[in-house]
PDB file of N, CA and C in Angstrom:
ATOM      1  N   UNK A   1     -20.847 -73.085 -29.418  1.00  0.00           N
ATOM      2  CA  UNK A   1     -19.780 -72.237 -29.915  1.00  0.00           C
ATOM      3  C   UNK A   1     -20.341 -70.910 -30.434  1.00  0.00           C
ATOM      4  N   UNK A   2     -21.291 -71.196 -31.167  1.00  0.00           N
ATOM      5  CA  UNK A   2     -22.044 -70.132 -31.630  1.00  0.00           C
ATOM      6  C   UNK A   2     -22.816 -68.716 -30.579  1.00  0.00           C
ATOM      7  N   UNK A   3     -23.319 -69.288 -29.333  1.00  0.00           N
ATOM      8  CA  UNK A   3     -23.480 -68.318 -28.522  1.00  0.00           C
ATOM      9  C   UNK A   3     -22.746 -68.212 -27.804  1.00  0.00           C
ATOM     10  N   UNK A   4     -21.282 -68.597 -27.580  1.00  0.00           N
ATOM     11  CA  UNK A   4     -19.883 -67.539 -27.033  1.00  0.00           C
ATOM     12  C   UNK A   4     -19.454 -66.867 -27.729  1.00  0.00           C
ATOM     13  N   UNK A   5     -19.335 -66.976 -29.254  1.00  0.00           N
ATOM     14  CA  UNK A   5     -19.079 -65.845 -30.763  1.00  0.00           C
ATOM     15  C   UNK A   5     -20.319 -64.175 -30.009  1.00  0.00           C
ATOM     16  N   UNK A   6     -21.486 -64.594 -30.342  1.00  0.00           N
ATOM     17  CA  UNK A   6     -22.304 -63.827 -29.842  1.00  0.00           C
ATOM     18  C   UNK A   6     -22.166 -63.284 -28.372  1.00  0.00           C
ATOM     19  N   UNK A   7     -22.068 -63.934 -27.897  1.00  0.00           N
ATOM     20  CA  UNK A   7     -21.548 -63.163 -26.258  1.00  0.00           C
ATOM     21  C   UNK A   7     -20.582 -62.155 -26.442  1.00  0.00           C
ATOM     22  N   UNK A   8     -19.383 -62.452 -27.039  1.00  0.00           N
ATOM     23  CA  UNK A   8     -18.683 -62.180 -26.808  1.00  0.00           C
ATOM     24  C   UNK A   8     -18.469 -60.766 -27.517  1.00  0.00           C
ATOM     25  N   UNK A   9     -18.699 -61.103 -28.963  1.00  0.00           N
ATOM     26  CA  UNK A   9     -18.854 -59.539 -29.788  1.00  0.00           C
ATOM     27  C   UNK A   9     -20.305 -58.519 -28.786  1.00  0.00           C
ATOM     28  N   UNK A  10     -21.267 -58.848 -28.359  1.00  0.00           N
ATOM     29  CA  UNK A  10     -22.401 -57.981 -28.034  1.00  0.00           C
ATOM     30  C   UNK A  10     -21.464 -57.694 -26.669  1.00  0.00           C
ATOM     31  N   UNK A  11     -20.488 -58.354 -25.990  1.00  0.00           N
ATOM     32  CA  UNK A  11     -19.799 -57.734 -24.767  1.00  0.00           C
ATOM     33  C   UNK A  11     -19.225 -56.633 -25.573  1.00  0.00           C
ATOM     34  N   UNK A  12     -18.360 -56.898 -26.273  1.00  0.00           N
ATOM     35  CA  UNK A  12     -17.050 -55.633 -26.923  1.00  0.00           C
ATOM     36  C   UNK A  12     -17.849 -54.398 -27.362  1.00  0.00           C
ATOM     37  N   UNK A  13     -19.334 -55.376 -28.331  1.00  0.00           N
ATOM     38  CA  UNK A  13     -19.773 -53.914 -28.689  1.00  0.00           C
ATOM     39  C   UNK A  13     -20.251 -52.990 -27.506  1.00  0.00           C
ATOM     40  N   UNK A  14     -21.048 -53.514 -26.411  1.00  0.00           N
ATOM     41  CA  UNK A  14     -21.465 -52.573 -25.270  1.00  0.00           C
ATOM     42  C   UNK A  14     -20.202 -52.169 -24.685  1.00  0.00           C
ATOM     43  N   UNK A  15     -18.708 -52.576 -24.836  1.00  0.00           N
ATOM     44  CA  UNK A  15     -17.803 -51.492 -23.731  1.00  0.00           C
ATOM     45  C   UNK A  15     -17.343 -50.832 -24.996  1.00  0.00           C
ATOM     46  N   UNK A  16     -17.385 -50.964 -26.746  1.00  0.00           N
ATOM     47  CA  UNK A  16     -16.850 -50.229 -27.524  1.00  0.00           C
ATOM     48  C   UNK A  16     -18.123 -48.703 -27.217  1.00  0.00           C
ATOM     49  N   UNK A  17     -19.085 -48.567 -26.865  1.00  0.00           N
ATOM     50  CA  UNK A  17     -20.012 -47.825 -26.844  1.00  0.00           C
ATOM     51  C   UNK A  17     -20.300 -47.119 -25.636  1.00  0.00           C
ATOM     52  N   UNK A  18     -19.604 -47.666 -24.528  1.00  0.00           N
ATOM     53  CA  UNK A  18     -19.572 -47.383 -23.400  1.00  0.00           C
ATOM     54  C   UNK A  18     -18.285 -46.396 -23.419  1.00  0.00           C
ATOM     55  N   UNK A  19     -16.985 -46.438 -24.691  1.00  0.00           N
ATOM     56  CA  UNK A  19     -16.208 -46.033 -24.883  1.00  0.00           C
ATOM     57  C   UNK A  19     -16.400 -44.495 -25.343  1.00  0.00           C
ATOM     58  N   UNK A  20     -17.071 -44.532 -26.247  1.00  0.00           N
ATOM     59  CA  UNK A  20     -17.191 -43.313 -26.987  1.00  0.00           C
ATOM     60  C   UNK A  20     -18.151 -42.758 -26.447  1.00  0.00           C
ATOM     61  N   UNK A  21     -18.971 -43.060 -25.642  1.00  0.00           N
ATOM     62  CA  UNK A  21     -19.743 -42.044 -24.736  1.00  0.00           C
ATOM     63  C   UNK A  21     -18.670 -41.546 -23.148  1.00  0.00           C
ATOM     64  N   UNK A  22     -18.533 -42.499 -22.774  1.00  0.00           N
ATOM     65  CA  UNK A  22     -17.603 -42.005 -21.588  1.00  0.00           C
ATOM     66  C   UNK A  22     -16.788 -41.172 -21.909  1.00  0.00           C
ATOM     67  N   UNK A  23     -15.259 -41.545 -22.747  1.00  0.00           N
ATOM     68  CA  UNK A  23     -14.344 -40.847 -23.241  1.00  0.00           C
ATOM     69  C   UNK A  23     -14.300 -39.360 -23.642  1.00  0.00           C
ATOM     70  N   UNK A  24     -14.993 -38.864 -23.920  1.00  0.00           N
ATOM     71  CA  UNK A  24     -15.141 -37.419 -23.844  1.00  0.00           C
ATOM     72  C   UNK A  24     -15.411 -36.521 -22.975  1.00  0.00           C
ATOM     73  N   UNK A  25     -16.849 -37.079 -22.053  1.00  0.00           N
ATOM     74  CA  UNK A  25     -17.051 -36.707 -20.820  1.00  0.00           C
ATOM     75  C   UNK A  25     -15.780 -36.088 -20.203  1.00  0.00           C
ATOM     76  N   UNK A  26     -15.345 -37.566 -19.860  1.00  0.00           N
ATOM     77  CA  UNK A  26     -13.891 -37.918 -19.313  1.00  0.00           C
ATOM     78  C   UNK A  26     -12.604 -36.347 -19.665  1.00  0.00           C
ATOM     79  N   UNK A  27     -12.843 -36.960 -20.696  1.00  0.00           N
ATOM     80  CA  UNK A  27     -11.875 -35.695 -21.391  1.00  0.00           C
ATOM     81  C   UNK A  27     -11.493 -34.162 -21.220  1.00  0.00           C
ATOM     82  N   UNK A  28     -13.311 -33.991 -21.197  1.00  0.00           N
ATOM     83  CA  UNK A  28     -13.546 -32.534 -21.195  1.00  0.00           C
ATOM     84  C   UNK A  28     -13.913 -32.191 -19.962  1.00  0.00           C
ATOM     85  N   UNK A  29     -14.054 -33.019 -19.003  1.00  0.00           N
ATOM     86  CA  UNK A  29     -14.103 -32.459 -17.520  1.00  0.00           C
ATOM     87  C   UNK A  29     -12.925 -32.608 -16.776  1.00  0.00           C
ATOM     88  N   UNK A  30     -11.679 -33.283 -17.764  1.00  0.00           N
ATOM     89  CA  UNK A  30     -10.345 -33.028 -16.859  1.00  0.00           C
ATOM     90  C   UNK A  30      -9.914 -31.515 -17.231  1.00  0.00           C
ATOM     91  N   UNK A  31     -10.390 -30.987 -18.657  1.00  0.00           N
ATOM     92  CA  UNK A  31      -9.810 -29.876 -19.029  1.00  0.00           C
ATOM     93  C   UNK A  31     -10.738 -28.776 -18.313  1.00  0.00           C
ATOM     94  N   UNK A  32     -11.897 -28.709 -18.262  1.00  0.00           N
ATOM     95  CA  UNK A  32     -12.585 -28.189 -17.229  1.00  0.00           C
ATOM     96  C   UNK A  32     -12.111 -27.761 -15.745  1.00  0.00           C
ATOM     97  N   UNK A  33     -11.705 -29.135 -15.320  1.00  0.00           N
ATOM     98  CA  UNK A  33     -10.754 -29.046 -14.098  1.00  0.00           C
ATOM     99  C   UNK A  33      -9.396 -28.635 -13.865  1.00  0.00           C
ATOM    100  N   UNK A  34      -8.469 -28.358 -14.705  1.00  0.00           N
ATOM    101  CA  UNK A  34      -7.368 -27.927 -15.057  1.00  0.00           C
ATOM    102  C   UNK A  34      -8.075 -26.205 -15.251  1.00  0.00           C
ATOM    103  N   UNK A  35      -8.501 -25.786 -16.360  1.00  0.00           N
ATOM    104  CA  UNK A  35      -9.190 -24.302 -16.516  1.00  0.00           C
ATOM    105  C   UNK A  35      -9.290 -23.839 -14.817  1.00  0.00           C
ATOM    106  N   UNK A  36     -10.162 -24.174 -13.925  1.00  0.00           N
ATOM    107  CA  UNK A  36     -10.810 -23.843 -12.811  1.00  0.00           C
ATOM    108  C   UNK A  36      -9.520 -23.894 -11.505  1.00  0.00           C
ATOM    109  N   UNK A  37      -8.624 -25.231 -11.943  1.00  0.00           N
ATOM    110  CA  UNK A  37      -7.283 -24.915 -11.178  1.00  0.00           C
ATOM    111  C   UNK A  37      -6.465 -23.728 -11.131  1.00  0.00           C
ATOM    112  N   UNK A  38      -6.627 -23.540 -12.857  1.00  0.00           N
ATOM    113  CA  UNK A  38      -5.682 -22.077 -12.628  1.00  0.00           C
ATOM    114  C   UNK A  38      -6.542 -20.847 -12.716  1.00  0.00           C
ATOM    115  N   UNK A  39      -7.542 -20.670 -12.581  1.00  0.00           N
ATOM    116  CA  UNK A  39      -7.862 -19.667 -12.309  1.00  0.00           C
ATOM    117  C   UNK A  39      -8.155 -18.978 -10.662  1.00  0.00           C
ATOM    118  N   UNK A  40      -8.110 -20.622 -10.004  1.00  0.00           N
ATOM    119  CA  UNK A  40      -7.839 -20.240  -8.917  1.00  0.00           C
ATOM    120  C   UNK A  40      -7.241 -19.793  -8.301  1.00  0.00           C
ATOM    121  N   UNK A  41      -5.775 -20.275  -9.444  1.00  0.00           N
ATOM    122  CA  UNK A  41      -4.213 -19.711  -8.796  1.00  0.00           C
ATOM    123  C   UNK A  41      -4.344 -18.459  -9.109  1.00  0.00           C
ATOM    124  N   UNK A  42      -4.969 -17.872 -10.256  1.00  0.00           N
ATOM    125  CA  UNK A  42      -4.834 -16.588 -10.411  1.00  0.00           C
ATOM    126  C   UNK A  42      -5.419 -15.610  -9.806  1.00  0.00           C
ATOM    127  N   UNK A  43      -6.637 -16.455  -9.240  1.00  0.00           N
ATOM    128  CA  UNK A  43      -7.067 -15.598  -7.959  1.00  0.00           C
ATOM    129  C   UNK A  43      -6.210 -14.970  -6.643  1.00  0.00           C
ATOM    130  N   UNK A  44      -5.646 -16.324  -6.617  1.00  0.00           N
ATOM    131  CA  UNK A  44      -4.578 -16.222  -5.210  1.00  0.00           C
ATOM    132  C   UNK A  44      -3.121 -15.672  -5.711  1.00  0.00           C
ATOM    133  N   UNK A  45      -3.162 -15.085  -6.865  1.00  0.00           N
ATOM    134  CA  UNK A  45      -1.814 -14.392  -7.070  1.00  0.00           C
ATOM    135  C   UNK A  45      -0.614 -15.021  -7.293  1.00  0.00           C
ATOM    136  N   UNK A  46      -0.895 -16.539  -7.687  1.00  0.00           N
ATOM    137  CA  UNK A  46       0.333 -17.549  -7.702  1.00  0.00           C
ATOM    138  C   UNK A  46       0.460 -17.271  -9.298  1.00  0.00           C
ATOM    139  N   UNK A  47       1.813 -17.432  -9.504  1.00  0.00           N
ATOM    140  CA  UNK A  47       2.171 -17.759 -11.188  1.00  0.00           C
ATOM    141  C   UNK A  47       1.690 -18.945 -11.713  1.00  0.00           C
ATOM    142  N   UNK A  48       0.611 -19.068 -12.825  1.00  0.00           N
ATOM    143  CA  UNK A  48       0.714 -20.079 -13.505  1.00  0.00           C
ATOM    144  C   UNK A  48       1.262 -20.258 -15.047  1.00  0.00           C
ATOM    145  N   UNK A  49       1.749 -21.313 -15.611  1.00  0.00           N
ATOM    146  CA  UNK A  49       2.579 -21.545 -16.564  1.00  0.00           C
ATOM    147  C   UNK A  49       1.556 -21.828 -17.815  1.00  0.00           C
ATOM    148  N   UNK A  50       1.580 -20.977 -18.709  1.00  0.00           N
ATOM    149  CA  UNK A  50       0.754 -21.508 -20.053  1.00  0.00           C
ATOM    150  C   UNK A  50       0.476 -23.042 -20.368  1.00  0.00           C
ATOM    151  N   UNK A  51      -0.332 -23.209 -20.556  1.00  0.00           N
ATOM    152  CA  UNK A  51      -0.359 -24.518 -20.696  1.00  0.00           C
ATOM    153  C   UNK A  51       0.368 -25.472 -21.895  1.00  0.00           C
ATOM    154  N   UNK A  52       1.022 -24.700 -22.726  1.00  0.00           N
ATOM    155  CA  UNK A  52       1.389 -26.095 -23.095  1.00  0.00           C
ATOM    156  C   UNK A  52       3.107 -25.635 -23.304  1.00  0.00           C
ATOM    157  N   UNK A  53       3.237 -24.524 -22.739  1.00  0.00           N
ATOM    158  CA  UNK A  53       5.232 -24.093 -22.589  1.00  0.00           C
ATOM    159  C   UNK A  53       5.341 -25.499 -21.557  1.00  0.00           C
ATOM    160  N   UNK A  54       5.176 -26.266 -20.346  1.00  0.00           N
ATOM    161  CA  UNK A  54       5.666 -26.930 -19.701  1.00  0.00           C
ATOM    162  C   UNK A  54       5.810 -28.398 -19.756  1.00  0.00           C
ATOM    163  N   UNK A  55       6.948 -28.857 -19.870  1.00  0.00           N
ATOM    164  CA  UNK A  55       6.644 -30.567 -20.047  1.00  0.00           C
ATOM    165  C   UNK A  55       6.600 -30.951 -19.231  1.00  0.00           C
ATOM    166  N   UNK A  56       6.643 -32.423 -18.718  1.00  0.00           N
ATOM    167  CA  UNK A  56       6.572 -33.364 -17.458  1.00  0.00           C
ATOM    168  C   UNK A  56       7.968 -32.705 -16.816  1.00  0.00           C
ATOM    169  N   UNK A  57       8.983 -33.302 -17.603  1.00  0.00           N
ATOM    170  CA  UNK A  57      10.098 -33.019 -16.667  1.00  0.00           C
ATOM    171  C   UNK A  57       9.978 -32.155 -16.146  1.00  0.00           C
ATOM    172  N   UNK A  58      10.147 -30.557 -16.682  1.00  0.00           N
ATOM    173  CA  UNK A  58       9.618 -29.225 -15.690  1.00  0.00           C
ATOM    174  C   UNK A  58       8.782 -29.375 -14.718  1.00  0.00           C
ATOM    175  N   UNK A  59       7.225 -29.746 -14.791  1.00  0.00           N
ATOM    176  CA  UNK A  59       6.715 -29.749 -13.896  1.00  0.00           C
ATOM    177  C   UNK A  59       6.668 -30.589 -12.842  1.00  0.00           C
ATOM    178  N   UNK A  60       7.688 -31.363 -12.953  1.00  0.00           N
ATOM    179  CA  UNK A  60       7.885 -32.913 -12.019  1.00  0.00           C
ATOM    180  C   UNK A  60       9.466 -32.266 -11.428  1.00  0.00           C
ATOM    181  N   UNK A  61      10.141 -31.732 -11.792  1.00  0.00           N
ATOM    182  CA  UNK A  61      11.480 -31.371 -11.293  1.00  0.00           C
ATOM    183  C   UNK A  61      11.628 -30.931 -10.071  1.00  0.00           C
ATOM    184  N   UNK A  62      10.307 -30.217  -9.141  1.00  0.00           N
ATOM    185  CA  UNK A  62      10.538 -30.168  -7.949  1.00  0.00           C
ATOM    186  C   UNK A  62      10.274 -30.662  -7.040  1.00  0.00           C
ATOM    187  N   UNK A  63       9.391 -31.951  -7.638  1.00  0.00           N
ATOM    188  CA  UNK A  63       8.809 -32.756  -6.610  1.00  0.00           C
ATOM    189  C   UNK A  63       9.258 -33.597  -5.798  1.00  0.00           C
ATOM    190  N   UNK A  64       8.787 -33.599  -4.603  1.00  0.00           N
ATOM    191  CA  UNK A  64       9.101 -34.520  -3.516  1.00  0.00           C
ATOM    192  C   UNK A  64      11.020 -33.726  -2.806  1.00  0.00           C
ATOM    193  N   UNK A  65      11.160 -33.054  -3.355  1.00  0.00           N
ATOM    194  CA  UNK A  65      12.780 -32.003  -2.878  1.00  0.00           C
ATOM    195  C   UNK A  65      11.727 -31.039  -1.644  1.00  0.00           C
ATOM    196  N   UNK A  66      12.795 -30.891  -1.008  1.00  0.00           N
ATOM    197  CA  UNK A  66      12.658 -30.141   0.153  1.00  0.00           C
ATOM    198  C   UNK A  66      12.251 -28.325  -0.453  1.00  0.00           C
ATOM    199  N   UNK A  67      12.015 -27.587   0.060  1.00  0.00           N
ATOM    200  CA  UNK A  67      12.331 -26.480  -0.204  1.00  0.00           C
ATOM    201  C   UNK A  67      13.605 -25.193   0.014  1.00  0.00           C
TER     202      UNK A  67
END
């Protein structure tokens, strides 16, 4: 019983640690990737929307509609 107690916490602690190292990475290279999206658009002369004027609904409202 005693070394499934131990298994089991030294599992949680290696994905609690696996957590707080990944998770930011994670984080800051989606915002990275978002930055580099629109500057692309702004290269190509497309309008982009400030980032935080738009909610889901807005930006989901034209999707999958015809043009």
């Amino acid at each position: 019983m005693n070394a499934i107690l131990e298994y089991t916490v030294g599992t949680l602690v290696l994905i609690f640690m696996a957590a707080i190292l990944v998770g930011p990475a994670l984080y800051f290279d989606r915002r990275e990737r978002t930055a580099e999206r629109r500057l692309k658009a702004a290269e190509r002369g497309e309008k982009t929307a400030p980032a935080g004027d738009v909610s889901a609904r807005d930006a989901l409202a034209g999707y999958g509609r015809a043009a």
